[in-house]
N, C-alpha and C. Protein backbone atom coordinates (compact mmCIF):
# COMPACT_ATOMS: atom_id res chain seq x y z
N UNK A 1 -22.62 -23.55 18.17
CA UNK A 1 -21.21 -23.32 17.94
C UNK A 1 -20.64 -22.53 19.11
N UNK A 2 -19.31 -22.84 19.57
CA UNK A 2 -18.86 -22.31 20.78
C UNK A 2 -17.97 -21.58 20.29
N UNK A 3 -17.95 -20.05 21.25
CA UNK A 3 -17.10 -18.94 20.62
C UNK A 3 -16.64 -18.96 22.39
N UNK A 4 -15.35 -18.43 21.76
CA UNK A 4 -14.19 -17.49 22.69
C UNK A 4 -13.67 -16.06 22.99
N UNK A 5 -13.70 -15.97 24.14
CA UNK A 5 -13.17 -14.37 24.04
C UNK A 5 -11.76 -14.32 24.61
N UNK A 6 -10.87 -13.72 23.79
CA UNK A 6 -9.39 -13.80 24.32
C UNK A 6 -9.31 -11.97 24.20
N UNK A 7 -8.50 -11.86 25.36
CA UNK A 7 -7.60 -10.42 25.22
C UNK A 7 -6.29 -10.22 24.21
N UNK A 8 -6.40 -9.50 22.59
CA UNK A 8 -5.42 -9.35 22.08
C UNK A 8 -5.32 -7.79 22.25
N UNK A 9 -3.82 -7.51 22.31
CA UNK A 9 -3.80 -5.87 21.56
C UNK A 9 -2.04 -6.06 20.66
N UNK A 10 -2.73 -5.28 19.99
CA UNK A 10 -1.42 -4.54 19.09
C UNK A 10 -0.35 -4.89 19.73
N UNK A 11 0.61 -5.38 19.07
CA UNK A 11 1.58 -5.58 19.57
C UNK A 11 2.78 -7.33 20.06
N UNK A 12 1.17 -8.10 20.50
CA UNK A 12 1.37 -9.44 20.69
C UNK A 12 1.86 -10.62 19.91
N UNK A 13 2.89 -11.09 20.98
CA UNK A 13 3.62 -12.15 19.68
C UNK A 13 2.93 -12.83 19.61
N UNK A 14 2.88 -13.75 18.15
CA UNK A 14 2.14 -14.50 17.34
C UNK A 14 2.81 -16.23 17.27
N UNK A 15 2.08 -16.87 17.84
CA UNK A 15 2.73 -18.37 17.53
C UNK A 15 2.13 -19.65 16.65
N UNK A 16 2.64 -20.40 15.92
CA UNK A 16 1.78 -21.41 15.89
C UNK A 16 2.12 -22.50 16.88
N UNK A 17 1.06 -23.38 17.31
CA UNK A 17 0.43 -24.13 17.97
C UNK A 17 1.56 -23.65 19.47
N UNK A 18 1.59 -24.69 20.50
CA UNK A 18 2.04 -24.15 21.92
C UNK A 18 3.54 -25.11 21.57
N UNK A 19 4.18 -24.02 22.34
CA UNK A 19 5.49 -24.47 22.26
C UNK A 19 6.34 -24.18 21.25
N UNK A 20 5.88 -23.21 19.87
CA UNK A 20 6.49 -23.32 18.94
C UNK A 20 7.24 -22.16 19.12
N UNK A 21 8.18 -21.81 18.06
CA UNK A 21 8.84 -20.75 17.70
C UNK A 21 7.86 -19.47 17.49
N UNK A 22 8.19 -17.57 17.59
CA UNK A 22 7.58 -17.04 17.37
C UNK A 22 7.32 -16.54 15.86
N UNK A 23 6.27 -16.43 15.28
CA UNK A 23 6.30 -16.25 13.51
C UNK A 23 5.52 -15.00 13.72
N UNK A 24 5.16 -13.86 14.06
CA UNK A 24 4.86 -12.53 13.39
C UNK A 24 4.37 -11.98 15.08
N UNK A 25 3.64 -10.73 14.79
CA UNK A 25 3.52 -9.70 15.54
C UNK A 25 1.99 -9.48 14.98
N UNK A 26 0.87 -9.41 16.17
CA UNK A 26 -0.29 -8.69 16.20
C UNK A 26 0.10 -6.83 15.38
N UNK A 27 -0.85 -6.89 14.21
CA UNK A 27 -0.95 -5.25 14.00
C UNK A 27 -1.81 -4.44 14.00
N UNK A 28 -3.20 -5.08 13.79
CA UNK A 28 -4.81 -4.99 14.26
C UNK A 28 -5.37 -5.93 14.92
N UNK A 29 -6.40 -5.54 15.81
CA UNK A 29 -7.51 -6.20 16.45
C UNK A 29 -8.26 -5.84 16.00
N UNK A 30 -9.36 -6.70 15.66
CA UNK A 30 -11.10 -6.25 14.74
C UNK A 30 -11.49 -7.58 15.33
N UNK A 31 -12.81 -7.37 15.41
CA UNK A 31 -13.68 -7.89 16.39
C UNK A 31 -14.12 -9.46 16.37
N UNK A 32 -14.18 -9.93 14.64
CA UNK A 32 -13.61 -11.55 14.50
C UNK A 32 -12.46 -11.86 13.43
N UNK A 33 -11.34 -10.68 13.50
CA UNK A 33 -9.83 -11.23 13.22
C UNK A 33 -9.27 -10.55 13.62
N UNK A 34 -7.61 -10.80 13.34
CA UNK A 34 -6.88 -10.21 13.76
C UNK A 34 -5.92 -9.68 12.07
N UNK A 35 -4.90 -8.76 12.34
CA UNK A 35 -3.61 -8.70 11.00
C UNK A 35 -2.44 -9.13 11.90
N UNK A 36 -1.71 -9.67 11.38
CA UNK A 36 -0.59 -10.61 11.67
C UNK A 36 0.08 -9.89 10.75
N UNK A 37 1.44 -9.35 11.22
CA UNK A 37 2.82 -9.37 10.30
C UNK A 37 3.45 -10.30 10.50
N UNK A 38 4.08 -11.07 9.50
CA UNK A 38 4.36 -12.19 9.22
C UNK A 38 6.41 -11.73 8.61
N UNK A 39 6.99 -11.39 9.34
CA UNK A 39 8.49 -10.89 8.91
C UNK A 39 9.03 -11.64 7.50
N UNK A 40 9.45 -10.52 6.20
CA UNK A 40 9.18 -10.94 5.37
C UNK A 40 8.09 -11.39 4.21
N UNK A 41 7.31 -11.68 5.00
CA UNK A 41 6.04 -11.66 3.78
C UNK A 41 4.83 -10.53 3.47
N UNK A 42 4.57 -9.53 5.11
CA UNK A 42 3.87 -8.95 5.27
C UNK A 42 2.87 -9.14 5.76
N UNK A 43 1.44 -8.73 6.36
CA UNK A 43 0.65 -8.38 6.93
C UNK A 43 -0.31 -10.00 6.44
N UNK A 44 -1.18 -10.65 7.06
CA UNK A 44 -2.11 -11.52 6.71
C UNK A 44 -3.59 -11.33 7.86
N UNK A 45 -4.85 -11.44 7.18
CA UNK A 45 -5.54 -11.40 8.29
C UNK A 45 -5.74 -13.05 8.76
N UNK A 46 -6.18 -12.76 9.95
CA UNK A 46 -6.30 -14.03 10.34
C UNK A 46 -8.14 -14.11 11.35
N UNK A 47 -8.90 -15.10 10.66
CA UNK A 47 -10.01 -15.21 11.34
C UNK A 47 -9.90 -15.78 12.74
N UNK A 48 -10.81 -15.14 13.40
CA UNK A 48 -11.26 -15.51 15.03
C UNK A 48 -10.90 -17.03 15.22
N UNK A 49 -11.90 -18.06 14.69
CA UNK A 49 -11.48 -19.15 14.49
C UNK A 49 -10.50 -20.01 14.51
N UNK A 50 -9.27 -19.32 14.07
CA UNK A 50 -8.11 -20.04 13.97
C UNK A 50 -7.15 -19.58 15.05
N UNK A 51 -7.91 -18.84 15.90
CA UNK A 51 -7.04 -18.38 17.28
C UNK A 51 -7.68 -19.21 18.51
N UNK A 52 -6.64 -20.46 18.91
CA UNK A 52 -6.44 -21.12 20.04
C UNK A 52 -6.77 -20.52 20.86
N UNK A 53 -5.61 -19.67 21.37
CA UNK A 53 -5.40 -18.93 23.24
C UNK A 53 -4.94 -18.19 22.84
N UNK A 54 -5.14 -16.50 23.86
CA UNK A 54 -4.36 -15.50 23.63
C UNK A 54 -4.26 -14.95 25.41
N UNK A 55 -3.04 -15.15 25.79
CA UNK A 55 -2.78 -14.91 27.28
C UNK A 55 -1.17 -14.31 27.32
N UNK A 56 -1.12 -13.22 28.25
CA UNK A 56 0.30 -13.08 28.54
C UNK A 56 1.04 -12.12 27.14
N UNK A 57 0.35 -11.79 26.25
CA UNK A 57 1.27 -11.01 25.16
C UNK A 57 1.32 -12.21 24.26
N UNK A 58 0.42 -13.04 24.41
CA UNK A 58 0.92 -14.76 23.08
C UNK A 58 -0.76 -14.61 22.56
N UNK A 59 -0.21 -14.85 21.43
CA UNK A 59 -1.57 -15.27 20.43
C UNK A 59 -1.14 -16.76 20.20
N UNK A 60 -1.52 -18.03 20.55
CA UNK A 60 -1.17 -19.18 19.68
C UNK A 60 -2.41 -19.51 18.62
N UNK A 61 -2.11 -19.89 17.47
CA UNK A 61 -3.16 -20.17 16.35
C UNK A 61 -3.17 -21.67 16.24
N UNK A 62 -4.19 -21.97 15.55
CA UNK A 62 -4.78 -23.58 15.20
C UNK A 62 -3.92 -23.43 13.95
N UNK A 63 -2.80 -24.28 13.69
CA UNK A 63 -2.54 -24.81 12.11
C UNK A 63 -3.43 -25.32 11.08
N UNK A 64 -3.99 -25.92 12.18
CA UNK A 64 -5.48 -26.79 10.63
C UNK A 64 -6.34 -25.91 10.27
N UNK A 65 -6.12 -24.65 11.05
CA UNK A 65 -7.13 -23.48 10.71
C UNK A 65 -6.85 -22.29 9.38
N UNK A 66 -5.15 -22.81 8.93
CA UNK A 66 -4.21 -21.43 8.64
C UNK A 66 -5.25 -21.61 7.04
N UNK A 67 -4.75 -20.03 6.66
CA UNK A 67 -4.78 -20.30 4.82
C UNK A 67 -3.57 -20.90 4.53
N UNK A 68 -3.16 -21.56 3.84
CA UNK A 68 -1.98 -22.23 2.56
C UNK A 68 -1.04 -20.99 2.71
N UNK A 69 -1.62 -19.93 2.38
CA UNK A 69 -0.88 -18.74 1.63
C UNK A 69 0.29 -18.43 3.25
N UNK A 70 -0.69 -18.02 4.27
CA UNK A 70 0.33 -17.70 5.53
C UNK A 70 1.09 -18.92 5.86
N UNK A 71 0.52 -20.14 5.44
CA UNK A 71 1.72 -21.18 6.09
C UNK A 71 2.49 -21.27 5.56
N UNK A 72 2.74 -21.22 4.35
CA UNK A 72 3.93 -20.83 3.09
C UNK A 72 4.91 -19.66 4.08
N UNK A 73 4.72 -18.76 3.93
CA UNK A 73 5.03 -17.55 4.27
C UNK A 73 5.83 -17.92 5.74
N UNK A 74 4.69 -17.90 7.10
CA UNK A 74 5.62 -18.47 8.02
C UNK A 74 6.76 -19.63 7.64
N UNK A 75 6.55 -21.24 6.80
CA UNK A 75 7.97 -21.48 6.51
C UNK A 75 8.70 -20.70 6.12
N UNK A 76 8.34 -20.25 5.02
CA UNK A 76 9.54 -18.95 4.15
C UNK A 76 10.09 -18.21 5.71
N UNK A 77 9.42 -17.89 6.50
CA UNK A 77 10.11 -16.41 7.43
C UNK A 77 11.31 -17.91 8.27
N UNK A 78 10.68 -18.70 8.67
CA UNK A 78 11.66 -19.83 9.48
C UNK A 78 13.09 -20.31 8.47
N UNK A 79 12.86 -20.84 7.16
CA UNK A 79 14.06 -21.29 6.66
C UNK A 79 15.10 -20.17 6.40
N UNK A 80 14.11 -18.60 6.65
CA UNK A 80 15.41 -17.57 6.50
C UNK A 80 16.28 -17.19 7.26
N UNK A 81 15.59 -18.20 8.95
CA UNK A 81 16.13 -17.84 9.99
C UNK A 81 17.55 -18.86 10.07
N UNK A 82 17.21 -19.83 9.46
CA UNK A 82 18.45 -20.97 9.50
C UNK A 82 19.42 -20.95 8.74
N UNK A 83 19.26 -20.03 7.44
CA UNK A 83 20.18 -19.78 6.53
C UNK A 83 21.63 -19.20 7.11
């Protein structure tokens, strides 16, 4: 199994896949996840695994990787943005 090492810290915007809109903010780094605030829903961890690339202040994540629960949540934070 092939592992990755990306530079996150506190602080880094959070995307799904490349190119997308930004959906939360890095709030911990731990050593195979991360916590994601997710605006509006609150804090989610997120496993190593489901982190693509992290370069430049960007975390992008794998969608096919998410739980149900945060992809809910990121829609919820997006349709509040269009309201």
């Amino acid at each position: 199994m092939a592992t990755h090492s990306f530079s996150v810290s506190v602080g880094d915007q959070v995307f799904i896949g490349k190119g997308e809109e930004e959906v939360g903010a890095v709030r911990h780094v731990a050593r195979d996840h991360l916590v994601v605030y997710i605006e509006g829903a609150g804090d989610f961890q997120i496993d190593g695994p489901a982190v693509l690339s992290a370069h430049d202040g960007k975390v992008i994540l794998d969608p096919t990787k998410l739980d149900p629960k945060l992809k809910k949540a990121i829609e919820s934070a997006h349709s509040r943005e269009t309201e």
